[in-house]
C-alpha atoms as a PDB file:
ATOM      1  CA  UNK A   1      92.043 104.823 106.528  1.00  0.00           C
ATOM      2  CA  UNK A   2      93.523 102.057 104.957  1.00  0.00           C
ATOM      3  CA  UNK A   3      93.642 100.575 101.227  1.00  0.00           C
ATOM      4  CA  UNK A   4      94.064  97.767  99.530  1.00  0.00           C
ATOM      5  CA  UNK A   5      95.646  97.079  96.854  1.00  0.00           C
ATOM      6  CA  UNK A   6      96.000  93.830  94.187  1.00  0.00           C
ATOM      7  CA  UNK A   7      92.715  92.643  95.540  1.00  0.00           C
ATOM      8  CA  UNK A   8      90.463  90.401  93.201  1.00  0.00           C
ATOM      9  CA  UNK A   9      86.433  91.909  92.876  1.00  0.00           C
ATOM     10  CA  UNK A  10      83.927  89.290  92.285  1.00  0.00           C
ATOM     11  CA  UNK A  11      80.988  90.823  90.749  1.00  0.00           C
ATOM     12  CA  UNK A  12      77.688  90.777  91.932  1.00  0.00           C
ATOM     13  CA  UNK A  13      78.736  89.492  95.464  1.00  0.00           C
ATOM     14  CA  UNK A  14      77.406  90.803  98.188  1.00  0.00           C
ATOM     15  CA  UNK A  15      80.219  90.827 100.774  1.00  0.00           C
ATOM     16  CA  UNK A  16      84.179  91.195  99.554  1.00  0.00           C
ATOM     17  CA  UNK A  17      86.509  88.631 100.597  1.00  0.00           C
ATOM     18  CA  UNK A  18      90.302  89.459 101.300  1.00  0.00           C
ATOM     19  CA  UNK A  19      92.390  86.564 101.571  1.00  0.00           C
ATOM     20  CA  UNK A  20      95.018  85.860 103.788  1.00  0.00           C
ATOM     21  CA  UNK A  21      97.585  84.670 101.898  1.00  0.00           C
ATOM     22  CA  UNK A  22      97.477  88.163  99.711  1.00  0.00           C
ATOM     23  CA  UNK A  23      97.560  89.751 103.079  1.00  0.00           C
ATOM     24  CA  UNK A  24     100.789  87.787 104.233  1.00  0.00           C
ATOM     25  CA  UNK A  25     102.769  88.179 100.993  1.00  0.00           C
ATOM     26  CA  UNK A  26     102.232  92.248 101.794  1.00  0.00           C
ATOM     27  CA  UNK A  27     104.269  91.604 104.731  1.00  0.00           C
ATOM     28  CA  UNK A  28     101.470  91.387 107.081  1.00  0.00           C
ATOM     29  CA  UNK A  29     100.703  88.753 109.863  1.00  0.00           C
ATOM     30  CA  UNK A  30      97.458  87.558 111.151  1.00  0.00           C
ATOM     31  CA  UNK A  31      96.528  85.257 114.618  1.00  0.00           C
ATOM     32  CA  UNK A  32      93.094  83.999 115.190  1.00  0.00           C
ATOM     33  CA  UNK A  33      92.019  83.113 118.980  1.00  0.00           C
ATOM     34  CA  UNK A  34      88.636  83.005 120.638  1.00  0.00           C
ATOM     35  CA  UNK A  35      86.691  83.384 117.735  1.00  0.00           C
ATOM     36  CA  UNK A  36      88.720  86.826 116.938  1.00  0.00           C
ATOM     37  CA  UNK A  37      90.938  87.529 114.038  1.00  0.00           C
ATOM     38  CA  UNK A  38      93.701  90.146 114.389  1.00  0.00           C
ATOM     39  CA  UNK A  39      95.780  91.001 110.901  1.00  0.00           C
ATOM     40  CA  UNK A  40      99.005  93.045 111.759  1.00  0.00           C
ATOM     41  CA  UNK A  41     102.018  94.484 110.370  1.00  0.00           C
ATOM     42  CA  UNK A  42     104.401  95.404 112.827  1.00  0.00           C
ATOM     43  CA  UNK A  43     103.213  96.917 116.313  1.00  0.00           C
ATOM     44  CA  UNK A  44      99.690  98.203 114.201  1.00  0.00           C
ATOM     45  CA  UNK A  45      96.977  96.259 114.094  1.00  0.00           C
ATOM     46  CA  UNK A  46      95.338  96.733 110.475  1.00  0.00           C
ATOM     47  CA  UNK A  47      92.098  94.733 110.799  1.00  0.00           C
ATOM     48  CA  UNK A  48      90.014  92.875 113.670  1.00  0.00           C
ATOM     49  CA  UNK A  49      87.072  90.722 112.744  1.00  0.00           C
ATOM     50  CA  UNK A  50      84.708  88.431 114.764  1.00  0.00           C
ATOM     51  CA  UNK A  51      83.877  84.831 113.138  1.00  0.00           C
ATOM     52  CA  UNK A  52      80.336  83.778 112.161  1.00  0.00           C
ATOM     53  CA  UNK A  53      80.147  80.275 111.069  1.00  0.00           C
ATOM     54  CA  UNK A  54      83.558  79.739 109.321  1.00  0.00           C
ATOM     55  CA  UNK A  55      84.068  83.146 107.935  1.00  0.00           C
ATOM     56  CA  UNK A  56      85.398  86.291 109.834  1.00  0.00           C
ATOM     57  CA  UNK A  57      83.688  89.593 109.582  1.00  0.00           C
ATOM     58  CA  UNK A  58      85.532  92.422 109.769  1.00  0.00           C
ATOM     59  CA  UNK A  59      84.447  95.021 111.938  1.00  0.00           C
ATOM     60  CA  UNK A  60      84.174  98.754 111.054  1.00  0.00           C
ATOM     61  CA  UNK A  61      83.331  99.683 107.891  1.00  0.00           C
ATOM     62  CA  UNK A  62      84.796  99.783 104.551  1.00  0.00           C
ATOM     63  CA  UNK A  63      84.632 102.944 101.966  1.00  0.00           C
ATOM     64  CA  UNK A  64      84.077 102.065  97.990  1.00  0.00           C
ATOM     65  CA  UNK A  65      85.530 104.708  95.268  1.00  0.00           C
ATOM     66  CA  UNK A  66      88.145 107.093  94.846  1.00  0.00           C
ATOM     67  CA  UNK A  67      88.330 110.334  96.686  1.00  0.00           C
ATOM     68  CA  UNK A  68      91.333 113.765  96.501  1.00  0.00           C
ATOM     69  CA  UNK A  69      92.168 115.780  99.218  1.00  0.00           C
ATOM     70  CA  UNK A  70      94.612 118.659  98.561  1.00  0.00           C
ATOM     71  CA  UNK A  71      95.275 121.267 100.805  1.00  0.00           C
ATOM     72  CA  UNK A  72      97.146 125.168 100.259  1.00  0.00           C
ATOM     73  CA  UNK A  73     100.216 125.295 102.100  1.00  0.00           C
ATOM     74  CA  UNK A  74      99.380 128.408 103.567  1.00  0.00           C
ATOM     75  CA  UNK A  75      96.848 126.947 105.421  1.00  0.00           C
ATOM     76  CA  UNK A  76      99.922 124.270 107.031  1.00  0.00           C
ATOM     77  CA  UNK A  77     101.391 124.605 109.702  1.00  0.00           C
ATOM     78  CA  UNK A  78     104.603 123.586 108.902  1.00  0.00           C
ATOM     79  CA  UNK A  79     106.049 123.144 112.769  1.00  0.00           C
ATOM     80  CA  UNK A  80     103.917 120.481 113.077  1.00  0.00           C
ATOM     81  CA  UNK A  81     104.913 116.709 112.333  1.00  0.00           C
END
């Protein structure tokens, strides 16, 4: 999973944008071909989306909120990396 971070919420709208430019300035780079949009940084690819009309929609799906996760450490296993 993957967050973002410095992103600007528009209320009411019904699907979020996330603009390149904020992308690129977080060191990330971005090629669109073929109707397909690929954002990278590095060898990972972070995001794909497919256009529709002139806007790309990402595909996958996107979680909303906050959530913890904590774990004992006697339930590690600390040999693995």
């Amino acid at each position: 999973m993957r967050t973002l971070i410095n992103v600007r919420h528009i209320p009411n709208l019904k699907h979020k944008l996330i603009l390149l430019g904020t992308l690129e300035s977080n060191g990330c780079k971005y090629l669109a071909e073929g109707g397909v949009l690929k954002v990278s940084k590095g060898a990972l690819v972070l995001m794909k989306g497919v256009r529709r009309g002139s806007l790309y929609v990402l595909q996958g799906s996107t979680v909303t909120g906050t959530a913890a996760i904590t774990t004992s450490l006697s339930n590690v296993d600390l040999t693995r990396l």
